[in-house]
N, C-alpha and C. Protein backbone atom coordinates (compact mmCIF):
# COMPACT_ATOMS: atom_id res chain seq x y z
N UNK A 1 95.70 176.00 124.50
CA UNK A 1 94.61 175.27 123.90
C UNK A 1 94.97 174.82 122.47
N UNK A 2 95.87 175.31 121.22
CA UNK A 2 95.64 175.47 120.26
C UNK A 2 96.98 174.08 120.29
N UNK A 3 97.85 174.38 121.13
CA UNK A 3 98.93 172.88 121.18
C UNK A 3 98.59 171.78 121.66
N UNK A 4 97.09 171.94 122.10
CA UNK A 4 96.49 170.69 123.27
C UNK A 4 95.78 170.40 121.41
N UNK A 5 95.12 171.11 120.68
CA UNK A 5 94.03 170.42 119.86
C UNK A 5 95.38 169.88 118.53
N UNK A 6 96.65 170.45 118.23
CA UNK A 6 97.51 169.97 117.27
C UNK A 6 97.72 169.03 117.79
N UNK A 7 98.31 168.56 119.17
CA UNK A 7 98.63 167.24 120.00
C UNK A 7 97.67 166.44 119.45
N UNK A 8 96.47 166.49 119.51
CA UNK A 8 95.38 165.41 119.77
C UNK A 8 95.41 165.20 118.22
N UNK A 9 95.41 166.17 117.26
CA UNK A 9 95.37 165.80 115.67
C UNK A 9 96.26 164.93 115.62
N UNK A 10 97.71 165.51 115.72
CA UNK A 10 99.16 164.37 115.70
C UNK A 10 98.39 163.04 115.85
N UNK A 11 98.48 162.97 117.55
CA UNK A 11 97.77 161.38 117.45
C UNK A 11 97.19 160.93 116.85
N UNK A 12 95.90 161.58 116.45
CA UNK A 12 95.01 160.69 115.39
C UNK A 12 95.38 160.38 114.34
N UNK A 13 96.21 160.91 113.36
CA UNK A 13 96.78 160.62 112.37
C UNK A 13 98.53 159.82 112.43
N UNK A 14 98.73 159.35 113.58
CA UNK A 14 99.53 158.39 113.65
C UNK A 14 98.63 157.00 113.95
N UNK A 15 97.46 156.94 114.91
CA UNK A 15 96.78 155.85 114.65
C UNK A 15 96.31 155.59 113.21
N UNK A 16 95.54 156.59 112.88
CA UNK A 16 95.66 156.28 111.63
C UNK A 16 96.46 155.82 110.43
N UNK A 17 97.51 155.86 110.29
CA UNK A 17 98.52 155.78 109.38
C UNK A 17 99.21 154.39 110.40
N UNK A 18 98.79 153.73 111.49
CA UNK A 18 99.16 152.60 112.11
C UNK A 18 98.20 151.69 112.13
N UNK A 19 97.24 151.97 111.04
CA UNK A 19 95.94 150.86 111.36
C UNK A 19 96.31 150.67 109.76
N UNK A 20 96.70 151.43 108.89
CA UNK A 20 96.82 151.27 107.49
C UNK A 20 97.92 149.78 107.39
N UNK A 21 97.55 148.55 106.82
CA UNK A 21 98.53 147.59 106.89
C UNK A 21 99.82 147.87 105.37
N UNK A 22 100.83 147.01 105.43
CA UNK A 22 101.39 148.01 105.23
C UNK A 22 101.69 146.98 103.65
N UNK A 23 100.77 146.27 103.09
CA UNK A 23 100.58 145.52 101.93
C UNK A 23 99.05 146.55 101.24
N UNK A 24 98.87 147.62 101.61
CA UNK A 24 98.09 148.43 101.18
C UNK A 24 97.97 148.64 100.06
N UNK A 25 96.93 148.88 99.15
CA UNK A 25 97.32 149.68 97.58
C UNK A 25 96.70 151.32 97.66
N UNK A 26 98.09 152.17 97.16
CA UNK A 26 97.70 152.94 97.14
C UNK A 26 96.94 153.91 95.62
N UNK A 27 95.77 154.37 95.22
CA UNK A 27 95.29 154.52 93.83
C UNK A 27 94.70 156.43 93.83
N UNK A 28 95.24 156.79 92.98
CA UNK A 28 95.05 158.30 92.88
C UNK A 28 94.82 158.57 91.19
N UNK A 29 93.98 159.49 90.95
CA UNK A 29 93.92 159.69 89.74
C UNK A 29 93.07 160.88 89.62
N UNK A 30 93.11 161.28 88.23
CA UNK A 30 91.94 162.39 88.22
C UNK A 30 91.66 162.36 86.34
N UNK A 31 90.24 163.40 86.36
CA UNK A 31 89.77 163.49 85.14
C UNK A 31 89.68 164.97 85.05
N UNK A 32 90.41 165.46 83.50
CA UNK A 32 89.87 166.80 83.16
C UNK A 32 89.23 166.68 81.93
N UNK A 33 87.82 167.70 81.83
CA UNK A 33 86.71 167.41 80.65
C UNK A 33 87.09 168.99 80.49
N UNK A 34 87.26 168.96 79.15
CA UNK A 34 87.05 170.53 78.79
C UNK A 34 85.90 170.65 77.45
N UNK A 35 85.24 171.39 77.64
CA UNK A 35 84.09 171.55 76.57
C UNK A 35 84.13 173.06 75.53
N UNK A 36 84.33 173.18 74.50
CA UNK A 36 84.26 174.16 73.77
C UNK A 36 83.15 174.48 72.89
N UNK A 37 83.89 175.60 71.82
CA UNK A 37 82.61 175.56 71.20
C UNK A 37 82.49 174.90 69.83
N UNK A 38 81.07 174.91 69.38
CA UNK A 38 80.70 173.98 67.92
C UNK A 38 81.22 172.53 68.65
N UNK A 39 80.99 171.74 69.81
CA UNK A 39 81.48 170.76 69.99
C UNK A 39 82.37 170.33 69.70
N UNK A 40 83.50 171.11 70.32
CA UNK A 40 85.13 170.91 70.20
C UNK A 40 85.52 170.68 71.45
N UNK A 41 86.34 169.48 72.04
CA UNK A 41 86.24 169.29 73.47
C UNK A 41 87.51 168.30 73.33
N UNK A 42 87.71 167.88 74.79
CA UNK A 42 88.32 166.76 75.26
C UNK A 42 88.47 165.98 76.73
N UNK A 43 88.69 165.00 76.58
CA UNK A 43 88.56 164.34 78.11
C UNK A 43 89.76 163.47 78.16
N UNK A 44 90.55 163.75 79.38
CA UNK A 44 91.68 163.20 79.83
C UNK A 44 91.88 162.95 81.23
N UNK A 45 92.65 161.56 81.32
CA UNK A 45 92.25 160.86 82.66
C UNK A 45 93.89 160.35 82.82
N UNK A 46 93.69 160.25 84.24
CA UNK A 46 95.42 159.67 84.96
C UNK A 46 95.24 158.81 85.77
N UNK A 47 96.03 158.08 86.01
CA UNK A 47 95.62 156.93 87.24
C UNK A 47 96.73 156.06 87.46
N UNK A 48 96.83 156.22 88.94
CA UNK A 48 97.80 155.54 89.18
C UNK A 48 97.45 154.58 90.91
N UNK A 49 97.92 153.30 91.01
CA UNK A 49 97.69 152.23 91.48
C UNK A 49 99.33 151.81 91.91
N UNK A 50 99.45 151.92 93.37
CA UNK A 50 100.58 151.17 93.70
C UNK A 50 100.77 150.37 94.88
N UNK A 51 101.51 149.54 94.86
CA UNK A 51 101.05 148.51 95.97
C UNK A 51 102.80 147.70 96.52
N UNK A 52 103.02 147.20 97.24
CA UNK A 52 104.66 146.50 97.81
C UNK A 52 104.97 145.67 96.51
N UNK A 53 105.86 146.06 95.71
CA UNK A 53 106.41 144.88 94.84
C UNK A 53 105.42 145.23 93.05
N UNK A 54 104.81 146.45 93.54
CA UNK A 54 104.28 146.67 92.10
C UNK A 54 103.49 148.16 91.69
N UNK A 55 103.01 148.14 90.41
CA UNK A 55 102.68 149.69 90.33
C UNK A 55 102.20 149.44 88.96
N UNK A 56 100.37 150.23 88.57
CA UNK A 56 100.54 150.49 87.46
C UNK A 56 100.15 151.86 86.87
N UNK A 57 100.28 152.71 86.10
CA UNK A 57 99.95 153.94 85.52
C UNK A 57 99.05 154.06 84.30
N UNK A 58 98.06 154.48 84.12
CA UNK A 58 97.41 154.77 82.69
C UNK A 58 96.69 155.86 82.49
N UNK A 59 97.17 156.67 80.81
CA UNK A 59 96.57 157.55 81.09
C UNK A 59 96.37 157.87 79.55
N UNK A 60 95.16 158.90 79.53
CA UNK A 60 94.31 158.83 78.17
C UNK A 60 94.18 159.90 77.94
N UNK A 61 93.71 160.10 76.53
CA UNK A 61 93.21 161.61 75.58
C UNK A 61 92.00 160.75 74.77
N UNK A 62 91.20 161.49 74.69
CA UNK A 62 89.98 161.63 73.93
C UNK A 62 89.20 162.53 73.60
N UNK A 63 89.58 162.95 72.21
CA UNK A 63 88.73 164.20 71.26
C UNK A 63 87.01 163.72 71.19
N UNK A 64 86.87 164.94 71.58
CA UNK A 64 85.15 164.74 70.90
C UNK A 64 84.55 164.59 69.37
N UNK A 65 86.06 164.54 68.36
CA UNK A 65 86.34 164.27 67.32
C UNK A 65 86.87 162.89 67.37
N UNK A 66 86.38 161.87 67.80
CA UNK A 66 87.28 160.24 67.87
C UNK A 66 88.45 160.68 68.12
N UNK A 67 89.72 161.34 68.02
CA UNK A 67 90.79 161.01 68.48
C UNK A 67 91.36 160.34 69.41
N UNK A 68 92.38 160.06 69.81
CA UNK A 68 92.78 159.63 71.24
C UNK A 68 93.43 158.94 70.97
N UNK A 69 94.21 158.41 72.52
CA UNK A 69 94.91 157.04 73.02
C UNK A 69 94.70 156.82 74.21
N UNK A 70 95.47 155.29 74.81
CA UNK A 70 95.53 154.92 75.74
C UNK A 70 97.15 154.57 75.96
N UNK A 71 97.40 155.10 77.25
CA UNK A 71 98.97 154.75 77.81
C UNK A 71 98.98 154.14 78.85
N UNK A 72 99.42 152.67 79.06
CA UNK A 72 99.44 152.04 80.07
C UNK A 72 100.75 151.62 80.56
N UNK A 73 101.32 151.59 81.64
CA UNK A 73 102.28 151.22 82.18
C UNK A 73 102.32 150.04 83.53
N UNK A 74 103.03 149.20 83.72
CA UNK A 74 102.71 148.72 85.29
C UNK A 74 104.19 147.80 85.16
N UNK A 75 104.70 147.44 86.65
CA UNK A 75 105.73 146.96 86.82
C UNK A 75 105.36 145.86 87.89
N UNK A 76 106.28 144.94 88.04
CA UNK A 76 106.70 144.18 89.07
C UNK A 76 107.86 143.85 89.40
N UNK A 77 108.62 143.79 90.79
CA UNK A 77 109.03 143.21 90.86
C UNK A 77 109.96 142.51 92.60
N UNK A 78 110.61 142.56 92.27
CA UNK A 78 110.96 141.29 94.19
C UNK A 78 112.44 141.06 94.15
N UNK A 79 112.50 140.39 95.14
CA UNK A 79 114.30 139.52 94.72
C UNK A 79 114.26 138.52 93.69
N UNK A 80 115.51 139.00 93.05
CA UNK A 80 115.61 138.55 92.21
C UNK A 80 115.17 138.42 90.50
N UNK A 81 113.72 139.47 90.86
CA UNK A 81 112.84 139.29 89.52
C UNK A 81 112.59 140.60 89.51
N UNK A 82 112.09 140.90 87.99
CA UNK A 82 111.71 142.21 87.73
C UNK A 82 110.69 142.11 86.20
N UNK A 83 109.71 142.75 85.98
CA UNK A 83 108.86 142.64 84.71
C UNK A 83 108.19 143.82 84.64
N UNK A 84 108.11 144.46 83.38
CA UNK A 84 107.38 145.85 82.96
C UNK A 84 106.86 145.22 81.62
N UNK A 85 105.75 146.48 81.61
CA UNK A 85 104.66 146.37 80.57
C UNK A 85 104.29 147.47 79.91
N UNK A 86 104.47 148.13 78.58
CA UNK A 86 104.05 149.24 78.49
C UNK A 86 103.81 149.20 77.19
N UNK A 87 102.13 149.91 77.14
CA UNK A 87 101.55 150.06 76.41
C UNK A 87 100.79 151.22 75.74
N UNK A 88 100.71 151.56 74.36
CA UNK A 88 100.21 152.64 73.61
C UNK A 88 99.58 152.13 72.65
N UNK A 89 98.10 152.62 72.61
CA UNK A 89 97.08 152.37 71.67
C UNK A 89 96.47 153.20 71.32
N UNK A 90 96.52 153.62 70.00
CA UNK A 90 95.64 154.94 69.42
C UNK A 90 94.79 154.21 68.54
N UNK A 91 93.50 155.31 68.56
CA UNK A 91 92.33 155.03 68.21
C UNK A 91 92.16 154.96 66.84
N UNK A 92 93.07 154.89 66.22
CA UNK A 92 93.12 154.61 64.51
C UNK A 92 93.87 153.27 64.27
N UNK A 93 93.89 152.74 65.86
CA UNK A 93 94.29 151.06 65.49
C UNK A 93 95.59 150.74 65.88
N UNK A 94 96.83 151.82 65.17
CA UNK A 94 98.18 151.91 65.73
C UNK A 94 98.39 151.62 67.28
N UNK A 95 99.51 150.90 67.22
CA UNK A 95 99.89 150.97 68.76
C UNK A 95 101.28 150.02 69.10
N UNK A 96 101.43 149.69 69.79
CA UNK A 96 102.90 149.27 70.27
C UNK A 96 102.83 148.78 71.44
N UNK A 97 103.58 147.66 71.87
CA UNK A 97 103.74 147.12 73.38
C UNK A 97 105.28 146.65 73.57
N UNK A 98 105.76 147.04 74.87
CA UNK A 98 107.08 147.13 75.46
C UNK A 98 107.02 145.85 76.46
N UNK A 99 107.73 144.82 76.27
CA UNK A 99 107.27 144.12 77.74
C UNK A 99 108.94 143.84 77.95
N UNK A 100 109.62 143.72 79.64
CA UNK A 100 110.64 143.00 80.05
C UNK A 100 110.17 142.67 81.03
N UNK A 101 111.18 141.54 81.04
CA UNK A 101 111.43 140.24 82.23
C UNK A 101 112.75 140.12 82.21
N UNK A 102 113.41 140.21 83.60
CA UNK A 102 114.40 139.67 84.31
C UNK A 102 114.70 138.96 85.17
N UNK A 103 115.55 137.77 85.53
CA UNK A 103 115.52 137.52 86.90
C UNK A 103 117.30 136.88 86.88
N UNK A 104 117.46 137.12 87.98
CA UNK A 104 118.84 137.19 88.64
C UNK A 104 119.18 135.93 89.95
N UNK A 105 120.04 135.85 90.25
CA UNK A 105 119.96 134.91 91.30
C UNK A 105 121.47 133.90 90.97
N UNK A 106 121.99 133.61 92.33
CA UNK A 106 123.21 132.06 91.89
C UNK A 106 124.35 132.86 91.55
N UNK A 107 124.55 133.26 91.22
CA UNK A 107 125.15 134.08 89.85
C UNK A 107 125.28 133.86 88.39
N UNK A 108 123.85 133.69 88.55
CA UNK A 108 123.27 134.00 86.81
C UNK A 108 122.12 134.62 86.56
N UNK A 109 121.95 135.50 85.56
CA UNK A 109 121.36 136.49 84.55
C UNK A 109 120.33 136.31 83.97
N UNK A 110 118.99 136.57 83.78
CA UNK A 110 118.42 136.35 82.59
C UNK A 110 117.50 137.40 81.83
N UNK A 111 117.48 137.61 80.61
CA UNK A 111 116.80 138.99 80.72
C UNK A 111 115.69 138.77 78.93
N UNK A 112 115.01 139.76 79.05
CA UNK A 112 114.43 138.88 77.51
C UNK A 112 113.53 140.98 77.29
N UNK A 113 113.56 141.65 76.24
CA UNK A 113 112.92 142.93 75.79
C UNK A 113 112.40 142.15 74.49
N UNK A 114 110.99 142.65 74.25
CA UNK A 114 109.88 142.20 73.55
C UNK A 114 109.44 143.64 72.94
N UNK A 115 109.52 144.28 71.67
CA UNK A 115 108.86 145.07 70.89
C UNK A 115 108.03 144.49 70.08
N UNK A 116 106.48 144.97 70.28
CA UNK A 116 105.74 144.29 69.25
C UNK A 116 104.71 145.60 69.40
N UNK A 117 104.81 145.87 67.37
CA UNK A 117 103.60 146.96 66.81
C UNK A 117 102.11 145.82 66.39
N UNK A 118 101.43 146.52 66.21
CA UNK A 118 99.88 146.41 66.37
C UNK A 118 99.87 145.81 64.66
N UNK A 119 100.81 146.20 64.09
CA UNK A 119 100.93 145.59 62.63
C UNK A 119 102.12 143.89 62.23
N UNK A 120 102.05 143.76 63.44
CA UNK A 120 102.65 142.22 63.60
C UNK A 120 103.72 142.38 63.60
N UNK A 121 105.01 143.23 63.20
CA UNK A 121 106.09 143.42 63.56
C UNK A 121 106.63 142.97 65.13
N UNK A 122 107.44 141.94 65.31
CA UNK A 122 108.13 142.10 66.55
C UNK A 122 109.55 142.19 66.56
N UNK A 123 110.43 142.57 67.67
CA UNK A 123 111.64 142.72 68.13
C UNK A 123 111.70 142.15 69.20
N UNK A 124 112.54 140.81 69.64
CA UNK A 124 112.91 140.66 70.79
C UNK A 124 114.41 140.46 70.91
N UNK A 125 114.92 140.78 71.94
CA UNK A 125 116.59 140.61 72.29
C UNK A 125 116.43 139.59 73.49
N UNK A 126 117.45 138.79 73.86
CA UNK A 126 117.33 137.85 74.74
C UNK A 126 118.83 137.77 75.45
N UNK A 127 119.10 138.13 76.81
CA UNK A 127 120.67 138.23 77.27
C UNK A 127 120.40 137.15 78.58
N UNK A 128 121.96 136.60 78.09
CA UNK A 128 122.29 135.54 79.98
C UNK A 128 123.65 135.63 79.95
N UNK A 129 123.66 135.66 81.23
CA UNK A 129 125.10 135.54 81.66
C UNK A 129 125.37 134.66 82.70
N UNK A 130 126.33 134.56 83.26
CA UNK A 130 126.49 133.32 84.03
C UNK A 130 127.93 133.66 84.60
N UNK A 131 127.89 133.80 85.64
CA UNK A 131 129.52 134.01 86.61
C UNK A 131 129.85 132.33 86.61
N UNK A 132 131.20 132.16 86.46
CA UNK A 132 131.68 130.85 86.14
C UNK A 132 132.29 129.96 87.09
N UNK A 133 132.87 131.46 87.86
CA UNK A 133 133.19 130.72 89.69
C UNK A 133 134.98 130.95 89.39
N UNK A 134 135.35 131.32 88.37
CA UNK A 134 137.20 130.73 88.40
C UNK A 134 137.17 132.54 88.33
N UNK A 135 136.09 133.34 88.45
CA UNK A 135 136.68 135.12 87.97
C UNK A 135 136.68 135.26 86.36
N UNK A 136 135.44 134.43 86.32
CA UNK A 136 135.28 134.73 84.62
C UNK A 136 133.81 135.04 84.22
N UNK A 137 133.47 135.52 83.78
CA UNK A 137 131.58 135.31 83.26
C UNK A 137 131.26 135.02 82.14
N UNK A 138 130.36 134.49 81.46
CA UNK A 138 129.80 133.89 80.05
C UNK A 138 128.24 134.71 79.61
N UNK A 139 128.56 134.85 78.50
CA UNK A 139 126.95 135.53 78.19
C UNK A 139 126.97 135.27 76.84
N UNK A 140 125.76 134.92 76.64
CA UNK A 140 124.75 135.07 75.10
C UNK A 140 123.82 136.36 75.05
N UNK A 141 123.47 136.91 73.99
CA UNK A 141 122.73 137.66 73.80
C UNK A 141 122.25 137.49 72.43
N UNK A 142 120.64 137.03 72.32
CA UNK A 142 120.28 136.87 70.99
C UNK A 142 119.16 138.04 70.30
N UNK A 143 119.39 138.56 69.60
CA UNK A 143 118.36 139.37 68.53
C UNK A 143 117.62 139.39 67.63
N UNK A 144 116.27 139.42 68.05
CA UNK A 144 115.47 138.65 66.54
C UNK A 144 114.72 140.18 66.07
N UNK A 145 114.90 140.17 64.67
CA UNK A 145 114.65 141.41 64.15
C UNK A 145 112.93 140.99 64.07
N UNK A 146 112.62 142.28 63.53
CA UNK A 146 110.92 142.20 63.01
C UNK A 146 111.02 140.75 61.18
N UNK A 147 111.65 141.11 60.89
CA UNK A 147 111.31 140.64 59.63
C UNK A 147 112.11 139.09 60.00
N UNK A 148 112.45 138.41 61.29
CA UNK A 148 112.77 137.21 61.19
C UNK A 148 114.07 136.36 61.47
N UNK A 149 115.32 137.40 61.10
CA UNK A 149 116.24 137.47 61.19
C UNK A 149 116.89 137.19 62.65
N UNK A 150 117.78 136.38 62.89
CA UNK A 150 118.13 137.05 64.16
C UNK A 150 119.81 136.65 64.03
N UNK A 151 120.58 137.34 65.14
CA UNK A 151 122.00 137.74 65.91
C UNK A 151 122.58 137.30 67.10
N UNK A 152 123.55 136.12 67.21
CA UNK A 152 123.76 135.76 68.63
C UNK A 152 125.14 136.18 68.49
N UNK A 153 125.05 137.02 69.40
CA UNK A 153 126.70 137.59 69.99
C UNK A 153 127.18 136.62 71.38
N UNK A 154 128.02 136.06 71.75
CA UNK A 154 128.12 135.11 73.11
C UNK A 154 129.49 135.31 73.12
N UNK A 155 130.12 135.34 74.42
CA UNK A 155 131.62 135.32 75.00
C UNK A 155 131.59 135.28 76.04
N UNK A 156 133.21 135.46 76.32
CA UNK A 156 133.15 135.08 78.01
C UNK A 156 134.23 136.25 78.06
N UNK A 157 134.17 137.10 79.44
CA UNK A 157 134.65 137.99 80.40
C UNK A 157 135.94 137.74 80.72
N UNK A 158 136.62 138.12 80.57
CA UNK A 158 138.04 137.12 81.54
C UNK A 158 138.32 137.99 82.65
N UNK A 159 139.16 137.30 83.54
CA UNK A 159 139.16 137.94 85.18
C UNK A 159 140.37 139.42 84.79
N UNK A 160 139.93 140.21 85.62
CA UNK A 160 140.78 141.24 85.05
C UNK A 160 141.88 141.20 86.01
């Protein structure tokens, strides 16, 4: 009896998991509140969201004293392409954002990293390359500092 009722579970949970299409998003998260004393506490949360070709994460602190932040993360990407996002924001204003983009293909390169603080400062770097077809490759890579400045390094590979 007890292999006749596991049998029949099995099945159901293969129909099940065969009715699920398979462009699904999957989202899980949770919250912990802790409460102390003289109103000393905190609340913190997780969460995560994922789906074919992408995903994002965020997750928080918050004092019952204003403190806190927010951490966000999420990606994409496919043939050929790829892009992330990541973000930190604290509740005194500070914060920071991470973003890349890539995409590939032919045989050529392209790629671009973006630092930018909450106080207008940015950093971006910018790389390409390019296979040339004779067993050689070519690339630029440019650097722009926060204060304006920027750095182009460029050459070519030779066939080894």
């Amino acid at each position: 009896m007890y292999k006749v009722i596991l049998s029949v579970a099995a099945l159901a949970a293969g129909w099940a998991a065969s009715a699920v299409p398979a462009e699904a998003q999957i989202v899980r998260g949770h919250v912990v509140r802790a409460q102390g004393v003289r109103g000393h506490g905190f609340t913190q949360s997780r969460s995560a969201s994922r789906q074919r070709g992408a995903a994002t994460i965020s997750r928080s602190l918050q004092t019952n004293g204003g403190r806190g932040y927010q951490a966000t993360r999420s990606r994409n990407y496919g043939p050929g392409q790829y892009s992330s996002d990541r973000s930190v924001q604290a509740n005194n204003g500070r914060g920071v954002t991470n973003t890349r983009d890539a995409s590939w293909g032919s045989g050529a390169y392209n790629g671009t990293h973006t630092v930018s603080a909450n106080d207008g400062r940015t950093r971006t770097r910018s790389t390409s390359a390019v296979n040339n077809g004779d067993g050689t490759a070519s690339y630029t890579s440019t650097l722009t500092g926060a204060n304006g400045s920027s750095r182009t390094v460029s050459g070519t590979v030779p066939r080894p």
